[in-house]
N, C-alpha and C. Protein backbone atom coordinates (compact mmCIF):
# COMPACT_ATOMS: atom_id res chain seq x y z
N UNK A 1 -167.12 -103.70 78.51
CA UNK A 1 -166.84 -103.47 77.12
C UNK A 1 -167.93 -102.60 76.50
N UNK A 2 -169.23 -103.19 76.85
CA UNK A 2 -170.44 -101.96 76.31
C UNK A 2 -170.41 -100.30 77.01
N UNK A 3 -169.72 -100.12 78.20
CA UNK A 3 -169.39 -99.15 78.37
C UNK A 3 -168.70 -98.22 77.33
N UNK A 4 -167.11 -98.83 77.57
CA UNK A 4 -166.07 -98.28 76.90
C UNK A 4 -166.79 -97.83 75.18
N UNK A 5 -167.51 -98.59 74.84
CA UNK A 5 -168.21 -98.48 73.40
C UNK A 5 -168.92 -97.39 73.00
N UNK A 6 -170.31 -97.39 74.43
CA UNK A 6 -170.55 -96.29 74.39
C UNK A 6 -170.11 -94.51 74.23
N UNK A 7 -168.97 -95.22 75.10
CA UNK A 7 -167.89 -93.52 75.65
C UNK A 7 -167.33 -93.45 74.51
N UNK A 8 -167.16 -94.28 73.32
CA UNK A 8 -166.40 -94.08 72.35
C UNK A 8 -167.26 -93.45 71.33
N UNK A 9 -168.41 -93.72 71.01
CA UNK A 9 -169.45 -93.25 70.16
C UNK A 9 -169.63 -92.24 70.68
N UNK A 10 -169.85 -91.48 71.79
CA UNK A 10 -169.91 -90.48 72.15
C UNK A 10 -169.13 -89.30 71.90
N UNK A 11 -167.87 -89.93 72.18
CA UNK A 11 -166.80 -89.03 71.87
C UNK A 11 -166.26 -88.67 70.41
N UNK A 12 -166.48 -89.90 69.86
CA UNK A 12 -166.90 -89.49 67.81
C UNK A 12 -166.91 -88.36 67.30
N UNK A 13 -167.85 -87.89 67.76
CA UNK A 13 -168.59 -86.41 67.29
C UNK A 13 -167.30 -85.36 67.98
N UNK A 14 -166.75 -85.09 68.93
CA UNK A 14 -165.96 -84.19 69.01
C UNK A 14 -164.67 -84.45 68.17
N UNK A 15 -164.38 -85.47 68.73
CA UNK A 15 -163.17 -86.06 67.61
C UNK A 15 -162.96 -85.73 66.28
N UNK A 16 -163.91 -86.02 65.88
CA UNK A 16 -164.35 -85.61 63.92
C UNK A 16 -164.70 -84.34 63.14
N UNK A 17 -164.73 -83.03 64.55
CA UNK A 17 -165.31 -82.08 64.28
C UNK A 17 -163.95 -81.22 64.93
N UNK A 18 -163.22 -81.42 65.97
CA UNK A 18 -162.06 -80.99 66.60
C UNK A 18 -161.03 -80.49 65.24
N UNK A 19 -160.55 -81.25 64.35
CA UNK A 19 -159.64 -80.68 63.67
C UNK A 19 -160.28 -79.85 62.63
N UNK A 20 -161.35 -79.57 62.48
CA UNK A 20 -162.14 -78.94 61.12
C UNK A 20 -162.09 -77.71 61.94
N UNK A 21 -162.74 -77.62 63.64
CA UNK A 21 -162.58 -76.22 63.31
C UNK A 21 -160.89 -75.48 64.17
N UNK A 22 -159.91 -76.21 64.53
CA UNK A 22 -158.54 -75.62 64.47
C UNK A 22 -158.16 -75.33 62.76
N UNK A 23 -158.88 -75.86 61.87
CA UNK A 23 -158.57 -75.55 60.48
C UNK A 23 -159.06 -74.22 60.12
N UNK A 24 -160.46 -74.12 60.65
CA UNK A 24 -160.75 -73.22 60.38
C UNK A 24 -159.90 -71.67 61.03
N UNK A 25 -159.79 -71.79 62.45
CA UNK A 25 -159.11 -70.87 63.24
C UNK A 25 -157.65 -70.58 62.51
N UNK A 26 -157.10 -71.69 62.21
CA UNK A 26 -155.61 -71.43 61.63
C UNK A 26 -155.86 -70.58 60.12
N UNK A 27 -156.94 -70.94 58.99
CA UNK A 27 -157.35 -69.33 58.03
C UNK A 27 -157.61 -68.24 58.70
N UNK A 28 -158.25 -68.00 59.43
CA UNK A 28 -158.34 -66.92 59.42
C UNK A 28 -157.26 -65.91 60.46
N UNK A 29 -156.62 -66.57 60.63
CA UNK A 29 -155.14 -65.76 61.72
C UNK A 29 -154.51 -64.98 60.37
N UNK A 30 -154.09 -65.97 59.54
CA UNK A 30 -153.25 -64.91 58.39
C UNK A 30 -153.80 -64.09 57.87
N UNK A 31 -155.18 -64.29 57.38
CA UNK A 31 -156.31 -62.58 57.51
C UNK A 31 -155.99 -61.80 58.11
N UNK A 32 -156.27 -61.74 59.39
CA UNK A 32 -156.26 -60.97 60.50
C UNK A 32 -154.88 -60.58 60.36
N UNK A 33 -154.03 -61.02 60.30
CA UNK A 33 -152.26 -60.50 60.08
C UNK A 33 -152.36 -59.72 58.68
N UNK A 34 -152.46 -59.94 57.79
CA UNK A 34 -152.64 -59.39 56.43
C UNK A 34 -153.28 -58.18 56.31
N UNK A 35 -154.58 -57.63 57.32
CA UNK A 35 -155.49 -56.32 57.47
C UNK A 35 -154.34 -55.60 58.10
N UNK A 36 -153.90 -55.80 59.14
CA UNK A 36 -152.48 -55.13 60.30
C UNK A 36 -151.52 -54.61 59.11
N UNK A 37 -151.20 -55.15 58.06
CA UNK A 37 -149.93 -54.87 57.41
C UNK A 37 -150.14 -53.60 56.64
N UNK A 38 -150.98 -53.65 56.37
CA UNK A 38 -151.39 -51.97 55.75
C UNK A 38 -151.35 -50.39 56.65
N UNK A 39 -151.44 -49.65 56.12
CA UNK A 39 -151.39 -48.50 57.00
C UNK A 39 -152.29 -47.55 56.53
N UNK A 40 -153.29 -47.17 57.04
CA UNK A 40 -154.19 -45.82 56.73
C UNK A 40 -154.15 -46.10 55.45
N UNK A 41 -155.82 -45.32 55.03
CA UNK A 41 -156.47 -45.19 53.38
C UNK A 41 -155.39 -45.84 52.55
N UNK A 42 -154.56 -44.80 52.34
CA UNK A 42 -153.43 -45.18 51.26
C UNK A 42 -152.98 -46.42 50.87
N UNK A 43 -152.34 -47.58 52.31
CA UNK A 43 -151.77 -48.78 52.35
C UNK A 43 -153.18 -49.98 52.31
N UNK A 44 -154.52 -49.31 52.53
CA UNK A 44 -155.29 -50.34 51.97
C UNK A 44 -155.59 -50.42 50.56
N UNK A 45 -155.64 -49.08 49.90
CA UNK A 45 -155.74 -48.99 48.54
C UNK A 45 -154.52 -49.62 47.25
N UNK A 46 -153.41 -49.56 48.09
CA UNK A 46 -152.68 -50.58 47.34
C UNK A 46 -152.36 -51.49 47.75
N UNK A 47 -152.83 -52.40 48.81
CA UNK A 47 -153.35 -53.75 48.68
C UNK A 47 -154.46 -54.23 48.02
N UNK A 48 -154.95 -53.23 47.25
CA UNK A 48 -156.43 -53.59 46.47
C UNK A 48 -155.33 -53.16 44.67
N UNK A 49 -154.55 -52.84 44.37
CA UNK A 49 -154.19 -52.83 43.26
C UNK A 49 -154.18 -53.79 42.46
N UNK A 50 -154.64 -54.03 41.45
CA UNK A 50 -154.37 -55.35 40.44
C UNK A 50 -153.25 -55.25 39.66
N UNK A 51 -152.70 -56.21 38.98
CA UNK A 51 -151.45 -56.61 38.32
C UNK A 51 -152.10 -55.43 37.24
N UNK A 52 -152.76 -55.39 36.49
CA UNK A 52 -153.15 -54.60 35.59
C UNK A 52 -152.61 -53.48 36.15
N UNK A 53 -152.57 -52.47 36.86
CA UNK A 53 -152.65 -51.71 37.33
C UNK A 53 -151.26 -50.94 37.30
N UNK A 54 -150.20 -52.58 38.10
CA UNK A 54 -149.01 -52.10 38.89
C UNK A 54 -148.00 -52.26 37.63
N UNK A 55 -147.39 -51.16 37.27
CA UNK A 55 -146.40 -51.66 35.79
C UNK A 55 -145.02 -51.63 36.28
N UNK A 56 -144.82 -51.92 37.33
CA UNK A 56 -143.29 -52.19 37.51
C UNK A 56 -142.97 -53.47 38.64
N UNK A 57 -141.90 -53.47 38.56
CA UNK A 57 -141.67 -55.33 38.86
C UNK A 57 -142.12 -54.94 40.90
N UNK A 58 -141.91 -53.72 40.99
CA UNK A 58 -141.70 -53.58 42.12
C UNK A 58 -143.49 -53.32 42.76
N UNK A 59 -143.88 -53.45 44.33
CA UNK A 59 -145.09 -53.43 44.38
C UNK A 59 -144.70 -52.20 45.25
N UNK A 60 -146.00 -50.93 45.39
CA UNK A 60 -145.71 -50.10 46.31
C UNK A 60 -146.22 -50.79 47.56
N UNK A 61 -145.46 -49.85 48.58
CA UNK A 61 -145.26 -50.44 50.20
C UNK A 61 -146.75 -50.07 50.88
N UNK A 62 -147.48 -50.58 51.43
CA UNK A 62 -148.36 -50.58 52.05
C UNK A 62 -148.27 -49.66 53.57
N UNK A 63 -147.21 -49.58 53.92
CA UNK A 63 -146.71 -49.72 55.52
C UNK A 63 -146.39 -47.81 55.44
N UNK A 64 -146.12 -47.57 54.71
CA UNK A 64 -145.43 -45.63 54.76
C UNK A 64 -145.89 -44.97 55.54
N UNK A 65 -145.87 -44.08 55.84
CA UNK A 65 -146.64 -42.59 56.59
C UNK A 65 -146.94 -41.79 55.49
N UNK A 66 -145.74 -41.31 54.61
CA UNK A 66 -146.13 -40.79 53.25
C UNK A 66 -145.98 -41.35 52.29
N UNK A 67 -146.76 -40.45 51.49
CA UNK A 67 -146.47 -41.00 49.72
C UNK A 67 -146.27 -39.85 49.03
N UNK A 68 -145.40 -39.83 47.84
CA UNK A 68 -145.36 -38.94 46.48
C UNK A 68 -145.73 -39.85 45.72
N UNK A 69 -147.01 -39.08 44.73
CA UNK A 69 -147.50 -39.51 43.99
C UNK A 69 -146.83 -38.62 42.73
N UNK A 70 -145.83 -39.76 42.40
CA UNK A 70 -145.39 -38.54 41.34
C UNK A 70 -145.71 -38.69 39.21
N UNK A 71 -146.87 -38.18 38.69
CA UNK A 71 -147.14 -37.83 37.21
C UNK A 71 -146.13 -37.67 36.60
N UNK A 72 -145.80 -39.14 35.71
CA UNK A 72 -143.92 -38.17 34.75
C UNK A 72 -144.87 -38.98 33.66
N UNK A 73 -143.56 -39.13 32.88
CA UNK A 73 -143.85 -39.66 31.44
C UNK A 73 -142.73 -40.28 30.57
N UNK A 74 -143.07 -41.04 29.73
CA UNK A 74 -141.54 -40.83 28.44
C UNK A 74 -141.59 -40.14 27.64
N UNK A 75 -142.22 -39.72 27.80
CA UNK A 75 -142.22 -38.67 26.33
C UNK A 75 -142.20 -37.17 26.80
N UNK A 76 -142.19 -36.77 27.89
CA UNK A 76 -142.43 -35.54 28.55
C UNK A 76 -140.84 -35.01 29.11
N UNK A 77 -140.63 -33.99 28.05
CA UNK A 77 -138.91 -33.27 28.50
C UNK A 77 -138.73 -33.18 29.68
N UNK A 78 -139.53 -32.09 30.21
CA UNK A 78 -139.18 -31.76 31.86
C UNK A 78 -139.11 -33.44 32.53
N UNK A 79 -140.10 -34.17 31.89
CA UNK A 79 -139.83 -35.36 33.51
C UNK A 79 -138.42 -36.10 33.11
N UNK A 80 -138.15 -36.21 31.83
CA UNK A 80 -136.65 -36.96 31.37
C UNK A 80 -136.14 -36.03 32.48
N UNK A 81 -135.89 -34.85 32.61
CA UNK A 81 -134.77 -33.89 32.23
C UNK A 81 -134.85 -33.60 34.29
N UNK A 82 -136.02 -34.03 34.78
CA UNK A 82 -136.19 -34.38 36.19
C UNK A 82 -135.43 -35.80 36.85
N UNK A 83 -135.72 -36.97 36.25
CA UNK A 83 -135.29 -38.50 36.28
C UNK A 83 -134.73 -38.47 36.95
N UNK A 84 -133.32 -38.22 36.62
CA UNK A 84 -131.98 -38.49 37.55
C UNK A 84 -132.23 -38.03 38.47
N UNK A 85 -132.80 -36.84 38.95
CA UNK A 85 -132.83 -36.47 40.21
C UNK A 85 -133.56 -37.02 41.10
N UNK A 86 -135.00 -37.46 40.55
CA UNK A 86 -135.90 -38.07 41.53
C UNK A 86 -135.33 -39.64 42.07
N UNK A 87 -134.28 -39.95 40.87
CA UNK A 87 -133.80 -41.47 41.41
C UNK A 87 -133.01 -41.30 42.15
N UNK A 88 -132.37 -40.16 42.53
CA UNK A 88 -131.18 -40.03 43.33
C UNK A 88 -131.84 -39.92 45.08
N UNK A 89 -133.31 -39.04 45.06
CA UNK A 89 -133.89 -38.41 45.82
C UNK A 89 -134.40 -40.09 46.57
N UNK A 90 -134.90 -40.41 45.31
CA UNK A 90 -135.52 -41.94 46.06
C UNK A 90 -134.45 -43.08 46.90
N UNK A 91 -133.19 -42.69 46.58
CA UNK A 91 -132.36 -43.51 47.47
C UNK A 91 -132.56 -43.27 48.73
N UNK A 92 -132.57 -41.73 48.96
CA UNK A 92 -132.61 -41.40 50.77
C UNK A 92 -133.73 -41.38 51.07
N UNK A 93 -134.79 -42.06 50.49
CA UNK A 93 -136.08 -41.90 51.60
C UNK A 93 -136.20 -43.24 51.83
N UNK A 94 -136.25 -43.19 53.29
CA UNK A 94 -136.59 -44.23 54.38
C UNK A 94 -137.62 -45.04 53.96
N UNK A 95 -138.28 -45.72 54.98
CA UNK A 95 -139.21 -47.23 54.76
C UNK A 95 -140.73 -46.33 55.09
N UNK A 96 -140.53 -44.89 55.74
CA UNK A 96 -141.30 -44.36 56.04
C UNK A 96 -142.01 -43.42 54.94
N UNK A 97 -141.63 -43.62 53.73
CA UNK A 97 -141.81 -42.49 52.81
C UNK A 97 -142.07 -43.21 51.27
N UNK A 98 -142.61 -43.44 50.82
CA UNK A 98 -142.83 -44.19 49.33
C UNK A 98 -143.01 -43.26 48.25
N UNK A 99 -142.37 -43.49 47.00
CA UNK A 99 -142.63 -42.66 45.76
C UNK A 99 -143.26 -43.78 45.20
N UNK A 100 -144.44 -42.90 44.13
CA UNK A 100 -145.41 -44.19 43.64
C UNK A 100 -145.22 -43.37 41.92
N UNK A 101 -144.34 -43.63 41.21
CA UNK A 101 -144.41 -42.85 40.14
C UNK A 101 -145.60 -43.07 39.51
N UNK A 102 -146.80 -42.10 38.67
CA UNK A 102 -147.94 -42.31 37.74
C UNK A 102 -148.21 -42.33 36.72
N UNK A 103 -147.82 -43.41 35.83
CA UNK A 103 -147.52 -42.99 34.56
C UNK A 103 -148.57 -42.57 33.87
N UNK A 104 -147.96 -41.58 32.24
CA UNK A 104 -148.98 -40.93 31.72
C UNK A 104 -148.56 -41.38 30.20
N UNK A 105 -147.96 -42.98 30.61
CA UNK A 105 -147.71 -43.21 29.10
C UNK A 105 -148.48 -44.07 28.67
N UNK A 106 -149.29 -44.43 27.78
CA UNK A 106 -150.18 -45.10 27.19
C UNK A 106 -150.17 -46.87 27.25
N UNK A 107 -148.46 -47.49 27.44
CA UNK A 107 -148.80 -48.46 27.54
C UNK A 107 -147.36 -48.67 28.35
N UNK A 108 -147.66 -50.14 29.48
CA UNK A 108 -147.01 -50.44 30.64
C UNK A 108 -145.34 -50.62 29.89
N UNK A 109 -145.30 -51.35 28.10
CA UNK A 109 -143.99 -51.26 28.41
C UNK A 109 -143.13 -49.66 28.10
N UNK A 110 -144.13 -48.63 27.54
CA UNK A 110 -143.49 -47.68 27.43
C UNK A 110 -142.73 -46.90 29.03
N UNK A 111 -143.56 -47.13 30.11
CA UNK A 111 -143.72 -46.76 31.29
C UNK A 111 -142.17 -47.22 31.91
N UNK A 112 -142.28 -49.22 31.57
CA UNK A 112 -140.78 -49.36 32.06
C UNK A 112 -139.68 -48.78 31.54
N UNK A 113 -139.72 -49.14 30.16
CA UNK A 113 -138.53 -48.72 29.16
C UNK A 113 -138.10 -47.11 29.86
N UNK A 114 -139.04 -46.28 30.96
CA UNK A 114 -138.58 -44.71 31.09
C UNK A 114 -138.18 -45.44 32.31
N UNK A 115 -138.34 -46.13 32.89
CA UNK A 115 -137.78 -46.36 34.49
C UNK A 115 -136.41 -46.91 34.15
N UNK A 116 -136.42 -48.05 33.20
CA UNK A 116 -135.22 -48.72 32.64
C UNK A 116 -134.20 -47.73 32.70
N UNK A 117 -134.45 -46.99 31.88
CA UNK A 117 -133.58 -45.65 30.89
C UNK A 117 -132.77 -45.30 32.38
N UNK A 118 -133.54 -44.95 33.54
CA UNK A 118 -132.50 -44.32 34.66
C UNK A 118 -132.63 -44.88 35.77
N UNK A 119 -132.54 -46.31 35.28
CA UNK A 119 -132.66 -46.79 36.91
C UNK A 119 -133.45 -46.87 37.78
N UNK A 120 -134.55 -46.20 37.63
CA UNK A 120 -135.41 -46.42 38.71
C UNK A 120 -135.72 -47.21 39.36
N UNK A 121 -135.78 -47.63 40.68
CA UNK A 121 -136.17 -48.87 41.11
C UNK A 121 -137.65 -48.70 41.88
N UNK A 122 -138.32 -47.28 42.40
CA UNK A 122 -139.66 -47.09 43.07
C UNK A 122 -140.16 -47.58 41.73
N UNK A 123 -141.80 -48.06 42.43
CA UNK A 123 -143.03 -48.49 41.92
C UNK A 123 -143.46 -47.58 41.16
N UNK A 124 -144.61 -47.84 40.04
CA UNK A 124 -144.85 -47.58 38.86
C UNK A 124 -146.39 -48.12 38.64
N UNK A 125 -147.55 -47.29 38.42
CA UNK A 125 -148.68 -47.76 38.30
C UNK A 125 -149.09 -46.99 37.54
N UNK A 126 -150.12 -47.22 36.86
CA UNK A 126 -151.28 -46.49 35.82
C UNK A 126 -151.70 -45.71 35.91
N UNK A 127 -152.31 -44.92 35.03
CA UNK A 127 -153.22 -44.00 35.67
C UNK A 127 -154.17 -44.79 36.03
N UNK A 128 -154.93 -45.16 35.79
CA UNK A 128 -156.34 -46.36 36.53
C UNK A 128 -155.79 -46.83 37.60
N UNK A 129 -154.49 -47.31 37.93
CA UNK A 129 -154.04 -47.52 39.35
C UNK A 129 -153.65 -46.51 39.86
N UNK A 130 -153.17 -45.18 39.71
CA UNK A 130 -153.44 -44.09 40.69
C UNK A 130 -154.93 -43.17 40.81
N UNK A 131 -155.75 -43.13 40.30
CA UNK A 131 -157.13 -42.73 40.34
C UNK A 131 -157.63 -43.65 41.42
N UNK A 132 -157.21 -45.00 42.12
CA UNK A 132 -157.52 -45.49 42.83
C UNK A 132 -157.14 -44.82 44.63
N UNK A 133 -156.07 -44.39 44.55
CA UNK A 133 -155.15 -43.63 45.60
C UNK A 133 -155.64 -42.75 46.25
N UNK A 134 -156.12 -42.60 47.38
CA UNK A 134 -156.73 -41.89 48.10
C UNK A 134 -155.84 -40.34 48.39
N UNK A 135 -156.29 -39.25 47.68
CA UNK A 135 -155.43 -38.10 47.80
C UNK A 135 -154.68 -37.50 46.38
N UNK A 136 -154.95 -38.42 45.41
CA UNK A 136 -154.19 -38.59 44.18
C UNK A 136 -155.39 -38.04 43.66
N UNK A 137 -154.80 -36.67 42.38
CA UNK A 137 -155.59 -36.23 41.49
C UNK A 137 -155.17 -35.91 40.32
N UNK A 138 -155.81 -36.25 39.21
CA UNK A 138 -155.83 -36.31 38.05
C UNK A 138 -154.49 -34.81 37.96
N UNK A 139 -153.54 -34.41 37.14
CA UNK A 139 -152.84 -33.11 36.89
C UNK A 139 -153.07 -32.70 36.16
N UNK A 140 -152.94 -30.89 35.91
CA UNK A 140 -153.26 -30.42 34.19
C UNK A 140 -151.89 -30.51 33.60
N UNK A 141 -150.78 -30.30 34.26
CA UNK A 141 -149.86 -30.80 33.66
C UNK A 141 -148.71 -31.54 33.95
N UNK A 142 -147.39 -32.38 33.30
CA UNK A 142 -146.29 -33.20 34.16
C UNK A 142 -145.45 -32.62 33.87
N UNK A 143 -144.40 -33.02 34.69
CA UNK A 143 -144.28 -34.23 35.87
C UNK A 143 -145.29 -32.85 37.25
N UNK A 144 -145.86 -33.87 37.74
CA UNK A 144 -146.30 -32.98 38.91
C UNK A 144 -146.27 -34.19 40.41
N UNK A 145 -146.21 -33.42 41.59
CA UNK A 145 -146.06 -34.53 42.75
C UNK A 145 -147.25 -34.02 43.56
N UNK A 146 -148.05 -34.77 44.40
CA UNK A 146 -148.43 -34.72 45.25
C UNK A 146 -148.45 -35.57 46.52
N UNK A 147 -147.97 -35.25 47.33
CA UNK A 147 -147.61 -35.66 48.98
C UNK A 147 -148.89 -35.45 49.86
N UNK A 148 -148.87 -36.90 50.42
CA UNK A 148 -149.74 -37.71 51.14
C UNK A 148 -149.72 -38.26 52.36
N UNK A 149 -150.45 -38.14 53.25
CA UNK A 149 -150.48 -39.04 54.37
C UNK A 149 -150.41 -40.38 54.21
N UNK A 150 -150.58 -41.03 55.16
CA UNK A 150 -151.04 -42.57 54.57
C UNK A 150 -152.59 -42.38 54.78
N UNK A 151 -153.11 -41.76 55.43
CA UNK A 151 -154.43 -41.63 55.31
C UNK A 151 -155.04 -40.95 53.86
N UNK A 152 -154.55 -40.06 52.89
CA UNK A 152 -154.79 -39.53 52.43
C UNK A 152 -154.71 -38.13 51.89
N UNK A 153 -154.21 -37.49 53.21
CA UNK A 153 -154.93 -36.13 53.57
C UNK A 153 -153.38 -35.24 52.60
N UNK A 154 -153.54 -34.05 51.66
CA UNK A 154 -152.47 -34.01 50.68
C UNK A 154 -151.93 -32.96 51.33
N UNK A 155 -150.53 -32.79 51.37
CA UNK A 155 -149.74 -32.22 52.20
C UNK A 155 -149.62 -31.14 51.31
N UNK A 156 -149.27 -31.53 49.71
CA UNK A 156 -148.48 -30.60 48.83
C UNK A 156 -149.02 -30.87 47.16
N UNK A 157 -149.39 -30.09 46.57
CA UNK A 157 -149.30 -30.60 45.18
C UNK A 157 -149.28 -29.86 44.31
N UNK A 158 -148.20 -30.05 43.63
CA UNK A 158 -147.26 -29.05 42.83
C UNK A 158 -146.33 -29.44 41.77
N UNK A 159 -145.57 -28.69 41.30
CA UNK A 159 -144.30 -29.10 40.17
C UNK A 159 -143.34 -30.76 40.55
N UNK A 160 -143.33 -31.79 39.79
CA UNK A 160 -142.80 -32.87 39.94
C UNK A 160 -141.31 -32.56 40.71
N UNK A 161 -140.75 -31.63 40.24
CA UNK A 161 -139.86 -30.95 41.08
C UNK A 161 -139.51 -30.82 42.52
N UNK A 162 -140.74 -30.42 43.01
CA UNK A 162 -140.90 -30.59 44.62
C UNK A 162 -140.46 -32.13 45.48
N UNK A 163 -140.16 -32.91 44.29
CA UNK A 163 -140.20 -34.21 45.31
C UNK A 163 -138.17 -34.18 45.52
N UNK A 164 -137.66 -32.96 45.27
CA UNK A 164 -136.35 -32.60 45.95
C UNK A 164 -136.27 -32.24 47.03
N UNK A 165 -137.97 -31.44 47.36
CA UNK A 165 -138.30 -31.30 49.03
C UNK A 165 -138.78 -31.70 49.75
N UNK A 166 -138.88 -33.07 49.44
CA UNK A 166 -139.59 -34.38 50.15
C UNK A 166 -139.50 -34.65 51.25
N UNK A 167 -137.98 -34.42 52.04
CA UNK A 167 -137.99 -34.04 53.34
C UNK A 167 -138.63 -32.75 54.20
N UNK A 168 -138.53 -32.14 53.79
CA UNK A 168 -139.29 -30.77 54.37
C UNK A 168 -140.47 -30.77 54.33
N UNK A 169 -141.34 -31.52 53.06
CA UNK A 169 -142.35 -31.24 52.87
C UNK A 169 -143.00 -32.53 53.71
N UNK A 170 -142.42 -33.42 54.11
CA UNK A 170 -143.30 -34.49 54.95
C UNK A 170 -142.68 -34.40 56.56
N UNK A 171 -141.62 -33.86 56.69
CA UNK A 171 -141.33 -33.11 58.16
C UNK A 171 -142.50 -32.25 58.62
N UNK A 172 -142.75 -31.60 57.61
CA UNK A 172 -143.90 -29.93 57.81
C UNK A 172 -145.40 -30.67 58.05
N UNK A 173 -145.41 -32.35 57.58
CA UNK A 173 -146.43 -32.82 57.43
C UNK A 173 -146.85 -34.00 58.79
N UNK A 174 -145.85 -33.78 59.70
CA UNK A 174 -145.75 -34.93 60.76
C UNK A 174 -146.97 -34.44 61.72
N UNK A 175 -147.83 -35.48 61.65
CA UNK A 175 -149.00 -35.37 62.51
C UNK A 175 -149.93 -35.11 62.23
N UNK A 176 -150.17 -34.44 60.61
CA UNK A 176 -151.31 -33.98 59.83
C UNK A 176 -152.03 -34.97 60.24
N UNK A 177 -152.19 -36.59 60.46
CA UNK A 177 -153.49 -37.31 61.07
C UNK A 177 -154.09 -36.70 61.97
N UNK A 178 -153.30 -36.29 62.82
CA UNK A 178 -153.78 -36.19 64.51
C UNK A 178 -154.40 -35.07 64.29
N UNK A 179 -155.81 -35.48 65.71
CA UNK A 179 -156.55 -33.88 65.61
C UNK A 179 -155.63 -33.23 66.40
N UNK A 180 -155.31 -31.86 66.18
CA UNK A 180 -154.94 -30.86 66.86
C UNK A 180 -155.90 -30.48 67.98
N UNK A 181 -155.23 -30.45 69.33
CA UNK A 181 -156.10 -29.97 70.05
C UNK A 181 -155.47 -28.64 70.95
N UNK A 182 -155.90 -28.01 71.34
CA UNK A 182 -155.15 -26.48 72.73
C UNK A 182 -154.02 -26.74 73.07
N UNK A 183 -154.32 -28.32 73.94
CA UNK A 183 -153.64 -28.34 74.62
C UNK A 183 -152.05 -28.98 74.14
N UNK A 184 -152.84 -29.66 73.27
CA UNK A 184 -151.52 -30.76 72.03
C UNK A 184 -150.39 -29.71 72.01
N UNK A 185 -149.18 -30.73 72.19
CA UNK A 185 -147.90 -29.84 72.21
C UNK A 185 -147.04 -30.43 70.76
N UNK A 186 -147.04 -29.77 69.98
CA UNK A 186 -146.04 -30.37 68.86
C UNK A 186 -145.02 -31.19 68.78
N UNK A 187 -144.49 -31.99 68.68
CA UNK A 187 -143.00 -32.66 69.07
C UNK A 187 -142.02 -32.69 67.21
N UNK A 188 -141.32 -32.83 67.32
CA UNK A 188 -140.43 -32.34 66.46
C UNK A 188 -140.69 -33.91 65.38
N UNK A 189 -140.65 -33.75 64.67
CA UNK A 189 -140.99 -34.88 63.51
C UNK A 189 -139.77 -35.99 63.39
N UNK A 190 -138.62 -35.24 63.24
CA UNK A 190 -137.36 -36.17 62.67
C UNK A 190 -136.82 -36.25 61.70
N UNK A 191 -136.01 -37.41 61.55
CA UNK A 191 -136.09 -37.71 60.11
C UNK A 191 -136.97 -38.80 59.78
N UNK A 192 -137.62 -38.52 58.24
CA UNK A 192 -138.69 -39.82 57.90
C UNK A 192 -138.00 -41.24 57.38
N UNK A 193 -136.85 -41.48 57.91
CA UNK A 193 -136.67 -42.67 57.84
C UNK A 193 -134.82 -43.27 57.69
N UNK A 194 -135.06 -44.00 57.29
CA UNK A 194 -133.17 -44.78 57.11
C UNK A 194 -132.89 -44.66 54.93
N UNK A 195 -132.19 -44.54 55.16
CA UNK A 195 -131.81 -44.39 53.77
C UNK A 195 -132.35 -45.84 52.82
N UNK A 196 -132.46 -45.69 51.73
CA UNK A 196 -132.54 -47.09 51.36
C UNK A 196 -131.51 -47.85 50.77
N UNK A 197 -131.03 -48.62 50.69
CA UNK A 197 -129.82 -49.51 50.06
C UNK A 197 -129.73 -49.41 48.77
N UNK A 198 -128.70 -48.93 48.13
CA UNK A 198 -128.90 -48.40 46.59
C UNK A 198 -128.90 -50.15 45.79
């Protein structure tokens, strides 16, 4: 019996310490899953966005290859008079391609009330939440787009307009990560993705 007693006091200490650290191991797995879900510069920077930041119900996608960062407004003719088109444009881009509209309206509900107006369903952030965006720069004037890697690196930036050539312009952009080397043989890009479900 003083045996068995012993072996039991002994074994105490693992016993009592065994489930603290599978507790511990089981936090930090969903970390480690949570860093994976992002993609290059871009998809870590908006996992760092704050609610302040993001003014539409929707969050931008972390996961893209590209982004349009697109400057409109409510109050700005050309971007009304753009709207419909960019919402139409945003149906056919794939899971591979994100529009991050930037608003330049002074306050978050003016920002929705312009998404409201046509439907929009892409994401919607601040200017203080696009100044965060790696590749994103301030415009002299709107609507203007600029196209992005997920790393950053800006493909295009120009008239808000351009995001009608969103395919071409991120086709033309397939591989901009990769170093180019002699020997590197180009391979044909594709299409950037599956349509999205209206």
């Amino acid at each position: 019996m003083k045996k068995a007693l012993i072996a039991l006091v002994a074994l105490l200490p693992m016993l009592v310490q065994a489930p603290a650290a599978d507790t511990a191991n089981a936090t930090k797995k969903p970390a480690a899953a949570a860093d994976k879900s992002a993609k290059g510069a871009v998809g870590a920077a908006i996992k760092k966005l704050t609610d302040d930041q993001i003014w539409s119900d929707t969050k931008p996608s972390a996961k893209a290859d590209y982004y349009i960062y697109l400057s409109s407004a409510s109050w700005c003719g050309p971007c009304n008079a753009e709207m419909p088109h960019v919402v139409e444009q945003y149906k056919k881009m794939g899971s591979k391609v994100e529009l991050i509209l930037v608003s330049a309206d002074s306050t978050k509900e003016a920002a929705r009330g312009f998404m409201d107006k046509y439907g929009a369903k892409f994401p919607c952030v601040s200017k203080a939440g696009g100044a965060t965006l790696p590749g994103y720069t301030a415009p002299n004037g709107i609507p203007n787009a600029i196209f992005v890697t997920k790393t950053g690196k800006v493909l295009k930036n120009g008239h808000g307009g351009e995001v009608m050539n969103w395919q071409s312009i991120c086709k033309a952009g397939a591989g901009a990560d990769k170093a180019k080397t002699a020997s590197a043989k180009k391979k044909p890009a594709g299409k950037p993705g599956k349509a999205r479900k209206a």
